[in-house]
Protein backbone atom coordinates (compact mmCIF):
# COMPACT_ATOMS: atom_id res chain seq x y z
CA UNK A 1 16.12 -10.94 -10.44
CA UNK A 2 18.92 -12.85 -9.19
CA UNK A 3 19.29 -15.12 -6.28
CA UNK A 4 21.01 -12.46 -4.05
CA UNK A 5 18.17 -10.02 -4.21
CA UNK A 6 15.46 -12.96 -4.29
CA UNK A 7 16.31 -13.58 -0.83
CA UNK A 8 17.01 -10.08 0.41
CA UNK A 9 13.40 -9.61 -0.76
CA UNK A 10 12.03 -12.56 1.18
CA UNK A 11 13.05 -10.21 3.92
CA UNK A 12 10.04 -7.73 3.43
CA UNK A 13 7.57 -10.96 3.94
CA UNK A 14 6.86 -9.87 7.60
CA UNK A 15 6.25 -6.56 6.55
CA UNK A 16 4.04 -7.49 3.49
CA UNK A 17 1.84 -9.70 5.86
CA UNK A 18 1.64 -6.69 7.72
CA UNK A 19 0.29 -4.49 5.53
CA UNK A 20 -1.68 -7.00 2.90
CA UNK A 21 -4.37 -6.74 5.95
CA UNK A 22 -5.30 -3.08 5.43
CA UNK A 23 -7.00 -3.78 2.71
CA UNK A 24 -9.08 -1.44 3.02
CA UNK A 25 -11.86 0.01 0.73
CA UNK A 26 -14.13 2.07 -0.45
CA UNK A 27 -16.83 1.57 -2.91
CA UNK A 28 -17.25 4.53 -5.91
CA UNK A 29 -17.22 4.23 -9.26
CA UNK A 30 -14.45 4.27 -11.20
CA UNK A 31 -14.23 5.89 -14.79
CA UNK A 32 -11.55 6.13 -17.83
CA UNK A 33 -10.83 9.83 -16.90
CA UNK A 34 -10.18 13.38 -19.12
CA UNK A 35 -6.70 13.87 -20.05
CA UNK A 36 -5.23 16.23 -17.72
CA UNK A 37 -2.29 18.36 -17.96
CA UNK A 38 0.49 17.55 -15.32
CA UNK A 39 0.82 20.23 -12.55
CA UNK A 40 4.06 22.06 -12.08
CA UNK A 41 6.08 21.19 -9.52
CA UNK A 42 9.18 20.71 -7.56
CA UNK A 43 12.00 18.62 -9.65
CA UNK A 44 11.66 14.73 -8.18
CA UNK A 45 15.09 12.72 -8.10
CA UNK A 46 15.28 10.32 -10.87
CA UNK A 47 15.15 6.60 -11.04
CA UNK A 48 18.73 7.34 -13.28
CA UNK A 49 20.31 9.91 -11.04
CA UNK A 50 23.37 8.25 -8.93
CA UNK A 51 23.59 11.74 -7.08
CA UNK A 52 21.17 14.55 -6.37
CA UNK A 53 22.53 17.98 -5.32
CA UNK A 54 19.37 19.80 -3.28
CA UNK A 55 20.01 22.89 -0.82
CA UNK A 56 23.63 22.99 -1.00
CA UNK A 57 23.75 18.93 -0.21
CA UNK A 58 24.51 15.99 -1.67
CA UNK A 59 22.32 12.53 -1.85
CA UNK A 60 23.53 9.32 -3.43
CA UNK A 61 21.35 6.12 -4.36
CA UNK A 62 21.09 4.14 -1.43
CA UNK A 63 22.72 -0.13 -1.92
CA UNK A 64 20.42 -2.84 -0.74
CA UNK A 65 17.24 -1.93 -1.13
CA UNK A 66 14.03 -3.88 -1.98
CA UNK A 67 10.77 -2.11 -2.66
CA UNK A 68 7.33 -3.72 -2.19
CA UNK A 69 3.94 -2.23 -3.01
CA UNK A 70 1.02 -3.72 -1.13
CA UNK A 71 -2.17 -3.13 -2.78
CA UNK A 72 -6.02 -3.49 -1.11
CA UNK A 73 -8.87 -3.80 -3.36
CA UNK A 74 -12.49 -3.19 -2.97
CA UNK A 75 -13.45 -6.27 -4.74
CA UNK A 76 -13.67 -9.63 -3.02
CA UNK A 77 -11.20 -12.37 -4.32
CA UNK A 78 -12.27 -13.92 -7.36
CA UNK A 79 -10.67 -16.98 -9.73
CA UNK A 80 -10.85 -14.22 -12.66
CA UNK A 81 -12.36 -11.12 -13.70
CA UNK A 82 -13.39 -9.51 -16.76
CA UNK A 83 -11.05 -6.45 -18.30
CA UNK A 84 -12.02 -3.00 -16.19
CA UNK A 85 -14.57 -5.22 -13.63
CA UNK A 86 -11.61 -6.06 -11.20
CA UNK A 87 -12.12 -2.84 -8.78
CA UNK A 88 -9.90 -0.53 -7.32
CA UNK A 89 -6.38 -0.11 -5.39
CA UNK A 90 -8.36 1.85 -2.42
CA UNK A 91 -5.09 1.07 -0.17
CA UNK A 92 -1.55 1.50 -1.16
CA UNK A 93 1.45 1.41 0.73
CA UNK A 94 4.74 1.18 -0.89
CA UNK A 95 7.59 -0.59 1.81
CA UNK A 96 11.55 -0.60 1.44
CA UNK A 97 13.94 -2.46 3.02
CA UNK A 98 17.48 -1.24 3.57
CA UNK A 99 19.46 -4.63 4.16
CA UNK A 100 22.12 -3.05 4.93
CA UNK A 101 21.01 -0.74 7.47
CA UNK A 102 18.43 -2.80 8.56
CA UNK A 103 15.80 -0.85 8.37
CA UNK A 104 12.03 -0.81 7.02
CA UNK A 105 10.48 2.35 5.37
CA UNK A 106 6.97 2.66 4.47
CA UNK A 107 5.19 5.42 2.21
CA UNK A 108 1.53 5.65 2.74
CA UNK A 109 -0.08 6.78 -0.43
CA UNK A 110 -3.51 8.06 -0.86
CA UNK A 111 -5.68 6.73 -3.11
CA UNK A 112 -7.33 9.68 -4.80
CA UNK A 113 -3.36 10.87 -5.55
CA UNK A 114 -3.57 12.38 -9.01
CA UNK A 115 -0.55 10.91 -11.24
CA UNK A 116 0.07 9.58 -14.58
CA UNK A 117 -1.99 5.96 -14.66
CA UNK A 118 -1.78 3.60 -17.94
CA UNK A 119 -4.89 3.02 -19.84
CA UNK A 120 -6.07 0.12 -20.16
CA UNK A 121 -8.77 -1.44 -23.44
CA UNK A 122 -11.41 -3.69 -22.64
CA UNK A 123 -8.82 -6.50 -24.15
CA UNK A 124 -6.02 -5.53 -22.48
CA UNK A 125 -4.50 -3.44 -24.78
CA UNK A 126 -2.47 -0.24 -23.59
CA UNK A 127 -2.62 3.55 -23.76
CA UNK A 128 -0.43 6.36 -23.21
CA UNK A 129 -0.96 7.12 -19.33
CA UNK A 130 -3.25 9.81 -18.23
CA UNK A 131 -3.61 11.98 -15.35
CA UNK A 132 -6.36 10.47 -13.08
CA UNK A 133 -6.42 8.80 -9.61
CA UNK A 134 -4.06 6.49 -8.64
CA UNK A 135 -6.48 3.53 -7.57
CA UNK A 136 -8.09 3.44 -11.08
CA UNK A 137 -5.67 1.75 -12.74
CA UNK A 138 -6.06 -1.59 -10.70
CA UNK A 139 -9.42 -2.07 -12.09
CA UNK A 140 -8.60 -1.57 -15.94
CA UNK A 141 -6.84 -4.98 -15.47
CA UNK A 142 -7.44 -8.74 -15.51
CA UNK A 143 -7.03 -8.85 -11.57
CA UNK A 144 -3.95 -10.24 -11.63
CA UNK A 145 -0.98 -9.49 -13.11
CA UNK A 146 -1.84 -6.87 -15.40
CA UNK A 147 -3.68 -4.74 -12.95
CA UNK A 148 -0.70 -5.07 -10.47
CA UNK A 149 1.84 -3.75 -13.25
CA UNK A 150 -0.66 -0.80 -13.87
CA UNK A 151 -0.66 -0.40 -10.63
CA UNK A 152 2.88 -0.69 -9.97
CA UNK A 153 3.97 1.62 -12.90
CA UNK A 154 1.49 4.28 -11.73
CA UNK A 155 3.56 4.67 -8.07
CA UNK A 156 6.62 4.17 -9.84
CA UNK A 157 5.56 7.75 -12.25
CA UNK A 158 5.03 9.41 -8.56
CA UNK A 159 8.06 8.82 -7.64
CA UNK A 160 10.09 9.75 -10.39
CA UNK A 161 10.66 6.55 -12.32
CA UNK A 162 11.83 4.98 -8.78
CA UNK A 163 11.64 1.30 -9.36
CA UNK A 164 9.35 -0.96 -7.40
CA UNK A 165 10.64 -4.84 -7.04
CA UNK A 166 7.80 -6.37 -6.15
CA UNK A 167 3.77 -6.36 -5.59
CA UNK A 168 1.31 -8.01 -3.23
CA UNK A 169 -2.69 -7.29 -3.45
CA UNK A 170 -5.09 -8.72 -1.18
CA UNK A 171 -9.17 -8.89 -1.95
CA UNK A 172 -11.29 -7.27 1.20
CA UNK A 173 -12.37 -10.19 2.26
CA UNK A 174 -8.82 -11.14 3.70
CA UNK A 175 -9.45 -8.61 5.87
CA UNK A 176 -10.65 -11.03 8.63
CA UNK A 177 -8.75 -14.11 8.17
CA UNK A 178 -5.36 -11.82 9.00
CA UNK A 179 -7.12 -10.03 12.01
CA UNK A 180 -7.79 -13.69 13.56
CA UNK A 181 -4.22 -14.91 12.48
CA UNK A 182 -2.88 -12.04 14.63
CA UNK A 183 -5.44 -12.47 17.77
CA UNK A 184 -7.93 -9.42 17.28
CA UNK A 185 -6.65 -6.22 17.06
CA UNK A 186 -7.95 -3.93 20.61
CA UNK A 187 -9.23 -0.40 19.31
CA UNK A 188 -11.02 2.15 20.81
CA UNK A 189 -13.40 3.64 18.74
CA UNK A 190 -13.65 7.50 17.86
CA UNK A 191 -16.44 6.78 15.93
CA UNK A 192 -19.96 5.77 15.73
CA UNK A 193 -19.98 2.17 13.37
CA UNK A 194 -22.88 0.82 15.38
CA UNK A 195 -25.17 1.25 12.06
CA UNK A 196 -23.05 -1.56 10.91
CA UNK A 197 -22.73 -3.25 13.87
CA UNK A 198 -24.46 -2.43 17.45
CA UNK A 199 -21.80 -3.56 19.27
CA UNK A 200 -19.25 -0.95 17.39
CA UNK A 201 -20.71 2.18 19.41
CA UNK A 202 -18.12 5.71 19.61
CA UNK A 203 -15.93 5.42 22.66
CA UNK A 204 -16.07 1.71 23.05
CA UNK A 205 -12.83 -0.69 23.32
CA UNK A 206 -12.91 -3.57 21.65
CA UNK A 207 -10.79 -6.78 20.32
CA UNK A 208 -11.83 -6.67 16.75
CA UNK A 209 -13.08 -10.12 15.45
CA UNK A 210 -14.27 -11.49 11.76
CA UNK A 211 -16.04 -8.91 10.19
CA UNK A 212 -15.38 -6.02 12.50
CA UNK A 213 -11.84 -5.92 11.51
CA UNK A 214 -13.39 -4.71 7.97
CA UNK A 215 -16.10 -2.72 9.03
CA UNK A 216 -13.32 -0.76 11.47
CA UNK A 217 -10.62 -0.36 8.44
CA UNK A 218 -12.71 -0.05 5.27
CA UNK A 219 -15.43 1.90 6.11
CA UNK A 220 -15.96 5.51 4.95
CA UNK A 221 -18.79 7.44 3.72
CA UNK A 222 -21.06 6.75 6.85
CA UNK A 223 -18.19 6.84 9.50
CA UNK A 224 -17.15 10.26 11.11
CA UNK A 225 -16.51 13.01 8.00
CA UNK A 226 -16.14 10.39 5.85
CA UNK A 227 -13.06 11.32 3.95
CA UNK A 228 -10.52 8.96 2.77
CA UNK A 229 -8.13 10.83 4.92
CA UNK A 230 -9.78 10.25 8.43
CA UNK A 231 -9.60 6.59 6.95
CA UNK A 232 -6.00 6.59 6.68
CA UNK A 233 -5.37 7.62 9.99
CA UNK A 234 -7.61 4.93 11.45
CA UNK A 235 -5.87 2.27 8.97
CA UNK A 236 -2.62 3.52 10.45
CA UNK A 237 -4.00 3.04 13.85
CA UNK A 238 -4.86 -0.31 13.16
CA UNK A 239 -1.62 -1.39 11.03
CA UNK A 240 0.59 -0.19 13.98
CA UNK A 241 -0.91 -2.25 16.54
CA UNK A 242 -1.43 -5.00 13.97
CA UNK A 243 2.61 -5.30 13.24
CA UNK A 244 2.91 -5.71 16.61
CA UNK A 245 1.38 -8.23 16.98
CA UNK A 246 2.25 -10.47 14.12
CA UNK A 247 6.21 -9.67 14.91
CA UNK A 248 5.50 -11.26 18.43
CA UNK A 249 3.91 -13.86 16.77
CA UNK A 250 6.98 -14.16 14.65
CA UNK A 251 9.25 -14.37 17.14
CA UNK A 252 7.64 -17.24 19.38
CA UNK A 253 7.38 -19.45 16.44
CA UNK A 254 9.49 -19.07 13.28
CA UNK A 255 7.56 -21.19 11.42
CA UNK A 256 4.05 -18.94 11.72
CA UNK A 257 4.92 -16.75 8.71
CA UNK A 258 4.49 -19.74 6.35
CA UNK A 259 1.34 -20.93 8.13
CA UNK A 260 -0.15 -17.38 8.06
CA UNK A 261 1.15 -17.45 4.00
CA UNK A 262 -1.21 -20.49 3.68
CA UNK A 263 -3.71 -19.18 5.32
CA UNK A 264 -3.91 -16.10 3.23
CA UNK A 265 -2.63 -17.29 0.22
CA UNK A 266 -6.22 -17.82 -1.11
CA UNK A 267 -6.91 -13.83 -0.94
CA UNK A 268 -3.62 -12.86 -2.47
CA UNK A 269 -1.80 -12.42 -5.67
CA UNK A 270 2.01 -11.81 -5.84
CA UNK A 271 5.00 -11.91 -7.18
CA UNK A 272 6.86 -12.87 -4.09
CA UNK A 273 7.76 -16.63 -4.14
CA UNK A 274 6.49 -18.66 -1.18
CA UNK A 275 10.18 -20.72 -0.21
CA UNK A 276 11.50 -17.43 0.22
CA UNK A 277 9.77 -16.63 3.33
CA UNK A 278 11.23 -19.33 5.70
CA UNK A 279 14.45 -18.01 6.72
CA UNK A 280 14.62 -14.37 5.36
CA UNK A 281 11.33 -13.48 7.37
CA UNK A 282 13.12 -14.67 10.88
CA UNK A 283 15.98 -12.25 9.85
CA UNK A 284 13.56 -9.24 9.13
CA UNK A 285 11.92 -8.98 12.99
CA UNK A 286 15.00 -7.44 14.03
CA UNK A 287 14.92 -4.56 11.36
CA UNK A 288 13.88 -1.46 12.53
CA UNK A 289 10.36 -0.26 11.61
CA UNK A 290 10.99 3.72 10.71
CA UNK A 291 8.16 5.98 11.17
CA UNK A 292 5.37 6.23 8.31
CA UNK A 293 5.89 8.20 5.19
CA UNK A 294 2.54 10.62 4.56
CA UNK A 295 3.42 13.19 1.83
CA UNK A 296 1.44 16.49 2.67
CA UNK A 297 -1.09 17.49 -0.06
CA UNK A 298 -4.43 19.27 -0.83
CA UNK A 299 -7.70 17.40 -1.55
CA UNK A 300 -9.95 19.05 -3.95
CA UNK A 301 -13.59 18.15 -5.95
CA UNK A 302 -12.60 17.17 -9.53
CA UNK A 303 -14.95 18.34 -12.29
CA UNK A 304 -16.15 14.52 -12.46
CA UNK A 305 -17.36 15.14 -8.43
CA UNK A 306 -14.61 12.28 -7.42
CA UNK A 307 -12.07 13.56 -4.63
CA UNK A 308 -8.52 14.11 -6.13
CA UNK A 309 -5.41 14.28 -3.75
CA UNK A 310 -2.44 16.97 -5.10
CA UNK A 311 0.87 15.86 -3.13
CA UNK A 312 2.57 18.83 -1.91
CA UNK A 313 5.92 18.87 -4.43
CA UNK A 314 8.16 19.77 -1.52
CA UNK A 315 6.96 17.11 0.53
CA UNK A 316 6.93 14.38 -2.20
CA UNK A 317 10.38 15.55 -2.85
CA UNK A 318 11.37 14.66 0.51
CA UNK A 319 9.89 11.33 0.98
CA UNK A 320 11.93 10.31 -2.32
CA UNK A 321 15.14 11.32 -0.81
CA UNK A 322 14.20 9.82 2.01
CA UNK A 323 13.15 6.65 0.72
CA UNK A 324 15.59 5.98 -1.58
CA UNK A 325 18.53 8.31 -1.03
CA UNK A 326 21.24 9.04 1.83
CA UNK A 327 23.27 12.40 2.70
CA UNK A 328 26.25 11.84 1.88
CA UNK A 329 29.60 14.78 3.25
């Protein structure tokens, strides 16, 4: 990568810090799946194509962009991990920056998202990719690098072949230590987590502390219908009031992103140099934080009794264009 785009990716580093918090998880096995034939659907854009014609328009690849994926696993941070032992990607979120427009995009992708995911051996070695849930692939890895790059190449099949820069994943128990950084995050509760902790009772506002920042954001099976989709939206609760936050945080004191780095760097791996953050970071609180990305989809039972999300075609076909494409006359 050259310098340029080095630093226009130091950029994002607000926005990774952000989102590295969510890690958010769910326990459940995870298996080497069947083989499953692809589903039909609408034509994606193309990593390749300089030009799209859809409905009588016309979309070019957008200049300037830099695309993070910010992965949460349901494994607490570890110095190394045995092949297929290293958990799951339960959160995902895919952000891209537009420097030239200024602008910050984020797709929220759910875990049980049925795509083509690289198979991993219990040495390392690969296999052709497989239809299966997105979050497997993580854990087929060593933890590190190699389960980031499945990981990576999974959301990059999606989208089409759309390329993703660079990768941050965070173990759960980093959770807590960004919470603090920020303050507390104030929630009021829609559901019941007082099983978990008494003081976490429906209807109750709170400043989230320690643990409770995990317990509100990871939590499934016991809370409310337990679905990872009444998860998301209370991660996306949480995140919202969380950037806040940390960009007001960023703005007092230009120097906090590097101090919250350091803090968290013992929970994280990435390929996102540290002595990038410094200056690029105090340049990225002034780009504008666009709405949420959530590609519309059906959740169905798999044979296997896991839950397996089918994006709607249409609407993944959108949120490409969208992500990485403008209208052009």
């Amino acid at each position: 990568m050259n310098t340029k785009k080095q630093y226009r990716t130091a950029a994002a580093a607000l926005a990774v810090l952000v989102l590295a918090a969510l890690l958010l998880f769910a326990g459940g096995s995870w298996l080497e799946k069947r083989s499953r034939k692809p589903e039909t659907r609408t034509e994606l854009p193309q990593a390749e194509q300089e030009t799209v014609e859809l409905n009588g328009h016309t979309y070019k690849k957008r200049d300037g962009l830099t695309t993070i994926l910010v992965m949460g696993v349901d494994h607490e941070t570890q110095e190394s991990y045995a092949y297929r032992q290293a958990g799951q990607a339960d959160f995902l979120r895919l952000i891209v920056l537009d420097s030239n427009n200024k602008t910050v995009q984020q797709l929220q992708i759910d875990r049980d998202t049925i795509t083509p995911v690289t198979v991993l051996g219990v040495m390392g070695d690969r296999y052709e990719p497989v239809e299966q849930q997105i979050c497997v692939g993580y854990g087929f890895g060593d933890g590190r690098q190699t389960s980031c790059e499945v990981t990576v190449e999974a959301v990059e099949n999606l989208l089409g072949g759309q390329t993703v820069d660079q990768y941050l994943s965070m173990g759960l128990d980093g959770i807590s230590t960004l919470n603090d950084l920020a303050g507390g995050i104030t929630v009021t509760l829609e559901d019941d987590f007082s099983a978990i902790d008494p003081a976490m009772t429906k209807g109750t506002t709170l400043t989230l502390h320690g643990d409770q920042a995990e317990t509100f954001v990871r939590t499934r099976r016991s809370i409310g219908v337990g679905t990872n989709e009444a998860r998301m939206a209370r991660q996306e609760q949480y995140i919202q009031k969380l950037a806040t936050q940390l960009d007001a945080e960023v703005k007092q004191n230009q120097n906090f992103v590097l101090t919250a780095y350091d803090a968290m760097e013992p929970y994280l791996y990435t390929n996102i140099p540290r002595g990038q953050l410094a200056n690029e970071v105090w340049a990225a609180k002034d780009y504008e934080r666009m709405d949420t990305i959530k590609p519309e989809g059906t959740h169905e039972i798999g044979a296997d009794g896991f839950m397996e999300f089918y994006p709607d075609a249409a609407s993944l076909q959108q949120a490409v264009l969208q992500l990485f494409y403008e209208q052009v006359e």
